[in-house]
N, C-alpha and C. Protein backbone atom coordinates (compact mmCIF):
# COMPACT_ATOMS: atom_id res chain seq x y z
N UNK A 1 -64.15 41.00 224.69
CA UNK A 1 -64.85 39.75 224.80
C UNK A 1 -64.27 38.89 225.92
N UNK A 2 -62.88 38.95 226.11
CA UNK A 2 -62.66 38.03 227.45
C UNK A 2 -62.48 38.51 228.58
N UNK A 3 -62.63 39.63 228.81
CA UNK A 3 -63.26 40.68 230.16
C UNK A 3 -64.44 39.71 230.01
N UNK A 4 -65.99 39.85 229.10
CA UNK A 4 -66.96 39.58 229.56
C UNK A 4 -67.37 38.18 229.78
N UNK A 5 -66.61 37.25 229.25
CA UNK A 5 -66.40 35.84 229.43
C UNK A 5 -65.81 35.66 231.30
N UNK A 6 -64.86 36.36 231.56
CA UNK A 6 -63.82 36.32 232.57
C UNK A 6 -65.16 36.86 233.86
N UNK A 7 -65.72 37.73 233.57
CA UNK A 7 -66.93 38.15 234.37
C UNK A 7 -67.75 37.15 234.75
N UNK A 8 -68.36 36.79 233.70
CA UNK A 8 -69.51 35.88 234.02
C UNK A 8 -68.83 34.26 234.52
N UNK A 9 -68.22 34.10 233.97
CA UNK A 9 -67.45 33.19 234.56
C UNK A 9 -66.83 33.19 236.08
N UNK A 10 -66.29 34.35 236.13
CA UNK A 10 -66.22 34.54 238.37
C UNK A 10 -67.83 34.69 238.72
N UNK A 11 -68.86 35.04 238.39
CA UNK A 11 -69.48 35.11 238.80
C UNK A 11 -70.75 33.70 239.48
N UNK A 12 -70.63 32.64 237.84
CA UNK A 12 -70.93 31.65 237.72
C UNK A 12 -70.04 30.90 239.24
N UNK A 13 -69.15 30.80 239.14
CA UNK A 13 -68.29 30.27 240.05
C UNK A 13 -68.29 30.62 241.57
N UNK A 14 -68.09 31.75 241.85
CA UNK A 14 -68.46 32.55 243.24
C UNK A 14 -70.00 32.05 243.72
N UNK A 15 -71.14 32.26 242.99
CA UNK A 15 -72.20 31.31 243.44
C UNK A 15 -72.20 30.05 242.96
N UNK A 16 -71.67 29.06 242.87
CA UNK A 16 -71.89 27.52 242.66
C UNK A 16 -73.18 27.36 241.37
N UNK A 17 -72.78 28.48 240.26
CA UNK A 17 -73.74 28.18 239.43
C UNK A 17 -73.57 28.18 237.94
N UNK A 18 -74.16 27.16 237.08
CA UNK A 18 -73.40 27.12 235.88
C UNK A 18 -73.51 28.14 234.81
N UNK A 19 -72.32 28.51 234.29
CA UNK A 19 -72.27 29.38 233.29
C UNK A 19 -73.09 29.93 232.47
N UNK A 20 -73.99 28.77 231.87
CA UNK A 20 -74.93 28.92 230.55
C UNK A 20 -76.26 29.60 231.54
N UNK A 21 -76.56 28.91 232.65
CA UNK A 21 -77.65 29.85 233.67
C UNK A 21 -77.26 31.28 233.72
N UNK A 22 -76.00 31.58 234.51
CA UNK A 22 -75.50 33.15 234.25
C UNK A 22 -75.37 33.92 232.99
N UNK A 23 -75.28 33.54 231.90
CA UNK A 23 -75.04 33.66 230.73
C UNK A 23 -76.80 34.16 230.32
N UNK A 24 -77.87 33.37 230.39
CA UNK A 24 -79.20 33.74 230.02
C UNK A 24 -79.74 34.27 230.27
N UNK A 25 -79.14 34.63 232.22
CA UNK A 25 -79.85 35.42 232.95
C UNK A 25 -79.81 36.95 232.67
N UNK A 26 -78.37 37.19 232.19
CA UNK A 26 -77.93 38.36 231.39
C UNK A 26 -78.42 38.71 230.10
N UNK A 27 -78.82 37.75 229.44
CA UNK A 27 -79.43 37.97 227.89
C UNK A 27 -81.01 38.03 228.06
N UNK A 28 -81.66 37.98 229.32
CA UNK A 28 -83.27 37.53 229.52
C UNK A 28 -83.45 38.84 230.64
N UNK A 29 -82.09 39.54 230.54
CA UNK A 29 -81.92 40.85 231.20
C UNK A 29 -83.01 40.58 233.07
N UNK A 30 -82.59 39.17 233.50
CA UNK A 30 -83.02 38.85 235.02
C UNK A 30 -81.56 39.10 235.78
N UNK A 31 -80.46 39.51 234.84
CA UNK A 31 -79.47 39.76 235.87
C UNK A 31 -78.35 40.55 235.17
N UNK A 32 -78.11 41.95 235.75
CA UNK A 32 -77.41 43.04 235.01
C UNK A 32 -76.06 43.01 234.82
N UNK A 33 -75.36 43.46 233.83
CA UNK A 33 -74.09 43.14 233.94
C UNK A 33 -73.19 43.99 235.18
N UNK A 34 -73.81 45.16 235.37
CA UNK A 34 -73.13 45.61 236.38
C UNK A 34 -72.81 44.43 237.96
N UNK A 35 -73.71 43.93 237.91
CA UNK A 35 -74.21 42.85 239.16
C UNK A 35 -73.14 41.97 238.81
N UNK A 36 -72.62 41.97 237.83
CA UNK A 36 -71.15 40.54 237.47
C UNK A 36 -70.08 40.84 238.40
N UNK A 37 -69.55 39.92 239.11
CA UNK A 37 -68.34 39.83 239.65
C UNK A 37 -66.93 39.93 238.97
N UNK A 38 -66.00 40.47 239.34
CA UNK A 38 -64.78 41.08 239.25
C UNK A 38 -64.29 39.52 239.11
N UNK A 39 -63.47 38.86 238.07
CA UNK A 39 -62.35 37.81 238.55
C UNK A 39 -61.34 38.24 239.77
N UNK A 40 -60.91 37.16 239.99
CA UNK A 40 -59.62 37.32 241.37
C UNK A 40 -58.43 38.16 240.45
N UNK A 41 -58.10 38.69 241.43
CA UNK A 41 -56.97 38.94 241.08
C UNK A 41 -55.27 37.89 241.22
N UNK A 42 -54.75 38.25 240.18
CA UNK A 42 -53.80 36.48 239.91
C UNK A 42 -52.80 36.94 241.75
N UNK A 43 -52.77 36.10 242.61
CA UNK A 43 -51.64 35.64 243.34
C UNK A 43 -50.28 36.02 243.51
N UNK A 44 -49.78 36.99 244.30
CA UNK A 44 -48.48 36.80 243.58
C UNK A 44 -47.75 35.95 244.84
N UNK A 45 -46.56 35.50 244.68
CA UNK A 45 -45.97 34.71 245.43
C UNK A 45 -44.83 35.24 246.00
């Protein structure tokens, strides 16, 4: 579950678009999960 949260969420974000839109678009099957973006990978310093 927080892989697919963590997904849609970079994805929401990477296009300037809100969550609950990405979120419906996936459940109204207008946008595939494969098509979800990868989160960043964490920084190292």
């Amino acid at each position: 579950m927080d892989q697919a949260f963590s997904r849609l969420r970079a994805h929401a974000r990477n296009r300037n678009e809100g969550l609950t839109d990405v979120a419906t678009s996936v459940v109204v099957n207008v946008l595939h999960i494969s098509e979800l973006d990868f989160p960043a990978l964490p920084r190292s310093h």
